[in-house]
Protein backbone atom coordinates (compact mmCIF):
# COMPACT_ATOMS: atom_id res chain seq x y z
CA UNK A 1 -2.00 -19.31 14.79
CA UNK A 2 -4.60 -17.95 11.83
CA UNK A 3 -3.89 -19.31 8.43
CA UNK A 4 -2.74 -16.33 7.26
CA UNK A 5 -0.12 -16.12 10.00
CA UNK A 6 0.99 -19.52 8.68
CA UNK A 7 0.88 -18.52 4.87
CA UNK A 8 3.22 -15.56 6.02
CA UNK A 9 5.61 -16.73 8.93
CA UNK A 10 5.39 -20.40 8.67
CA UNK A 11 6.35 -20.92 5.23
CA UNK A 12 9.84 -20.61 4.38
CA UNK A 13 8.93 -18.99 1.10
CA UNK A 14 12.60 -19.08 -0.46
CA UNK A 15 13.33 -15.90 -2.78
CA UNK A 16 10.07 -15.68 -4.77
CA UNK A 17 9.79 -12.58 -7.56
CA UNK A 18 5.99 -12.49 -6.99
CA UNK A 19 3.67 -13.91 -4.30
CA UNK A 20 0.28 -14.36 -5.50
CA UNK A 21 -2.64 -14.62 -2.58
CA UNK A 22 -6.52 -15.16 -3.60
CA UNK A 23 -8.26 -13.56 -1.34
CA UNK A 24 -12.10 -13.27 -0.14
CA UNK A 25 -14.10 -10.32 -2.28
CA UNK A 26 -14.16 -6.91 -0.39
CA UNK A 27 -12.52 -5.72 2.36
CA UNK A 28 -12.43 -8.59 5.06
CA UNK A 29 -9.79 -9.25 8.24
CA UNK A 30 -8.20 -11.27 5.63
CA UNK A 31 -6.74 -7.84 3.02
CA UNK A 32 -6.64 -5.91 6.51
CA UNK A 33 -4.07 -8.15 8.25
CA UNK A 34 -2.29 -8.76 4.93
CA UNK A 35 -1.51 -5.31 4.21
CA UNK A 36 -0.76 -4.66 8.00
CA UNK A 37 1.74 -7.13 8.61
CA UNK A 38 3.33 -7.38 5.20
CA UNK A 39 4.73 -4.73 2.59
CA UNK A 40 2.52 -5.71 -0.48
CA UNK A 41 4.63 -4.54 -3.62
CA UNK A 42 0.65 -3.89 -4.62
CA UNK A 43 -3.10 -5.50 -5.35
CA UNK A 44 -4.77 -7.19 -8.11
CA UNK A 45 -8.11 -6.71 -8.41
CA UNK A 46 -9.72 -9.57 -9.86
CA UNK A 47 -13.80 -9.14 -10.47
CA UNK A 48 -16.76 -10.67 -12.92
CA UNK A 49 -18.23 -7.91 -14.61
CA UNK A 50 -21.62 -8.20 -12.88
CA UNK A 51 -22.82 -4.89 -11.00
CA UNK A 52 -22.67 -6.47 -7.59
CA UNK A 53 -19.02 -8.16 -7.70
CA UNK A 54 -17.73 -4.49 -8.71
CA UNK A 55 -19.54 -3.50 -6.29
CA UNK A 56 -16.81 -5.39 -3.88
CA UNK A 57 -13.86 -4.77 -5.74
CA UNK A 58 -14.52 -0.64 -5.42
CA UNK A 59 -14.51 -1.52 -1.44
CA UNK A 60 -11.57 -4.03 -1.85
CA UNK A 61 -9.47 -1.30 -4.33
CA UNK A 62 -10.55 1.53 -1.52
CA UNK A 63 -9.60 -0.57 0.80
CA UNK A 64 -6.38 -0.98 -0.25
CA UNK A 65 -5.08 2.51 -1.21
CA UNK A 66 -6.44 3.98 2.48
CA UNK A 67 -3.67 1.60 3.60
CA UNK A 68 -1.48 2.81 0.70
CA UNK A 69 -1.02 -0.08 -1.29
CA UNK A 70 -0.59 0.13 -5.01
CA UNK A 71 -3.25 -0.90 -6.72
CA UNK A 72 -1.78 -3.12 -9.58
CA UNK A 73 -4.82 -2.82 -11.64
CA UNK A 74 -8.19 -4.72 -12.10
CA UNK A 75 -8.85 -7.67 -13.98
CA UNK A 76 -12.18 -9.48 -15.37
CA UNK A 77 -12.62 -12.51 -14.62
CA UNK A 78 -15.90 -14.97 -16.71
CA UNK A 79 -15.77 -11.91 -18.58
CA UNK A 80 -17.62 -14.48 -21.36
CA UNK A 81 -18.91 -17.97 -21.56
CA UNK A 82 -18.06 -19.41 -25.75
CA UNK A 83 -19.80 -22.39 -26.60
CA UNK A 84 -17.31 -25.13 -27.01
CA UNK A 85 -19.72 -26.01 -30.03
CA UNK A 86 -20.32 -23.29 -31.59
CA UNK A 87 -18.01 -20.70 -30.40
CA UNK A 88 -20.89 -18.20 -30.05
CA UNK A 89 -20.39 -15.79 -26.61
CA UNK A 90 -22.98 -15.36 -24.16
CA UNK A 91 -22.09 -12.33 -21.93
CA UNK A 92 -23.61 -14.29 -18.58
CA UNK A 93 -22.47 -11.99 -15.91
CA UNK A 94 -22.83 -8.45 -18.29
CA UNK A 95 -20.28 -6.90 -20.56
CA UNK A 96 -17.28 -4.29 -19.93
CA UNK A 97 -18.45 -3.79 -16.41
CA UNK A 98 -14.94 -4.16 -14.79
CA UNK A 99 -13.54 -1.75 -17.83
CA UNK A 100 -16.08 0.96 -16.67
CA UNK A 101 -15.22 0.66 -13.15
CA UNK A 102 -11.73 0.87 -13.77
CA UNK A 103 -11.60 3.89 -15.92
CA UNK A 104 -14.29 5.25 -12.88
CA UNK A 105 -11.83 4.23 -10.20
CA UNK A 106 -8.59 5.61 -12.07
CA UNK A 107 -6.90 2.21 -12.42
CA UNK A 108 -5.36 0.33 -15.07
CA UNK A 109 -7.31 -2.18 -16.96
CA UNK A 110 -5.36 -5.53 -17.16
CA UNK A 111 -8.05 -7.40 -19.39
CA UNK A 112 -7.19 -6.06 -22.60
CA UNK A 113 -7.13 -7.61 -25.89
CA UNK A 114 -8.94 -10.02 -24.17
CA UNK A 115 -10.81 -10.33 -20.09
CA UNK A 116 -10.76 -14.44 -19.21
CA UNK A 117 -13.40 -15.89 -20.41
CA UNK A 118 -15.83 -18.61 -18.24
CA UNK A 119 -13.99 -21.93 -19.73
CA UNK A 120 -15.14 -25.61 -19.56
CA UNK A 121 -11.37 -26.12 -19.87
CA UNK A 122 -10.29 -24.09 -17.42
CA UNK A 123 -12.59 -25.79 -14.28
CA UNK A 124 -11.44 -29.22 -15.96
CA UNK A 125 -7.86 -28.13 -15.59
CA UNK A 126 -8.31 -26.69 -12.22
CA UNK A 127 -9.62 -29.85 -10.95
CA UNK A 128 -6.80 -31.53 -12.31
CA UNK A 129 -4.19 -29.34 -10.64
CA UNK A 130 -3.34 -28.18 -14.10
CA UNK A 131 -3.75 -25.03 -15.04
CA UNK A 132 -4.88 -23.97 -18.14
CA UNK A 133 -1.71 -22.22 -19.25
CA UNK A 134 -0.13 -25.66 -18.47
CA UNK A 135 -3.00 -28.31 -19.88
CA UNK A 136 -3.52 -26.14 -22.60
CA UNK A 137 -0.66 -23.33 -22.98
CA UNK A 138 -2.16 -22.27 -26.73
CA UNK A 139 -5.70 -21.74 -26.23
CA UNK A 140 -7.26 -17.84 -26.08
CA UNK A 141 -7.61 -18.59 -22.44
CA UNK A 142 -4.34 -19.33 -21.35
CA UNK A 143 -3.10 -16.92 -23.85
CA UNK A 144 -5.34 -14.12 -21.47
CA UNK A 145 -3.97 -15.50 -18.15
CA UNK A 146 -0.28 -14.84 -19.41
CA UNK A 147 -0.98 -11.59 -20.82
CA UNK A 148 -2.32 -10.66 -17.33
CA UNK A 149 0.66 -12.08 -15.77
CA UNK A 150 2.64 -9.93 -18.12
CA UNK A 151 1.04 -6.72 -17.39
CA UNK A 152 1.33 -7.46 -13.57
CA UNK A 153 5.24 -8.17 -14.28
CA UNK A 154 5.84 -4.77 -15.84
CA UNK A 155 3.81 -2.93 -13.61
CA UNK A 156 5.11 -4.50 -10.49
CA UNK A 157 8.46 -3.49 -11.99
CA UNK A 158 7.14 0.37 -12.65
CA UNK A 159 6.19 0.52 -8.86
CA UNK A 160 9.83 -0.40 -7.89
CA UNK A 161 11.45 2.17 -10.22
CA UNK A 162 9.15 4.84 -8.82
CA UNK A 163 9.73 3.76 -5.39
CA UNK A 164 13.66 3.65 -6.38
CA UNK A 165 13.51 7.12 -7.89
CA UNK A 166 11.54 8.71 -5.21
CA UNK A 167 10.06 12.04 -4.87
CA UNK A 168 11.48 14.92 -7.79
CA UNK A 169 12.69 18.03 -4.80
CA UNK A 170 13.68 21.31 -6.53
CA UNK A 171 15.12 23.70 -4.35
């Protein structure tokens, strides 16, 4: 049995409101089999801004919608590194790529006020099994992660009122 057939049929899940799955960049046996045997309410798009990366998340969102699932919108991820001395930004990866490429690709951009920035605090806290919006729930950075979280939450909840409504039929 693959690991994704144990993610999917040998975990008794319970009643979960969202599922989240980190997947491989592009469009691997991994998203294929996903979206095959499962109904994905939709996909997150999750790329650094850096030419090449969006390079894989076009493929991945492509991908995706040729199998018709909803794309949920695109987020950038290391958007920024900020000096924890000096709070200056470097822009390590480029700047506004995954903006560009979702306004190119017609999706929603889920980074907005603020993409997640590449965090010292963030790595410490993943090592930790912490995340950041648990090790440190007030800083800019776990304020982003929630505010992504939020937009995914409404527009996971747009896709099942469309869904709900259907099609408009006028005789």
């Amino acid at each position: 049995m693959s690991a994704l057939e144990k993610m999917t049929r040998g975990v008794a899940w319970g009643n979960l409101d969202v599922l989240v799955v980190d997947m491989p960049p592009g469009t691997g046996d991994a998203q294929l089999s996903m979206s095959q045997r499962l109904r994905l309410s939709g996909a997150l798009i999750v790329s650094t801004p850096q030419d090449i990366a969006l390079i894989d998340a076009r493929r991945g969102a492509n991908m995706f919608r040729k199998v018709q699932v909803p794309i949920l919108g695109l987020v950038e991820n290391m958007s920024c590194f900020k000096c924890p001395k000096c709070g200056e930004k470097s822009y390590i990866f480029g700047e506004g790529g995954a903006q560009r490429t979702a306004e190119d690709m017609d999706m929603k951009f889920l980074g907005e006020p603020q993409q997640i920035p590449l965090e010292i605090d963030i790595r410490t806290g993943s090592d930790e099994g912490k995340p950041i919006v648990v090790s440190s729930p007030d800083s800019a950075s776990a304020q982003a992660y929630l505010r992504v979280a939020e937009k995914v939450t409404q527009r996971l909840k747009e896709l099942a009122e469309e869904r709900l409504m259907g099609p408009e039929i006028s005789l």
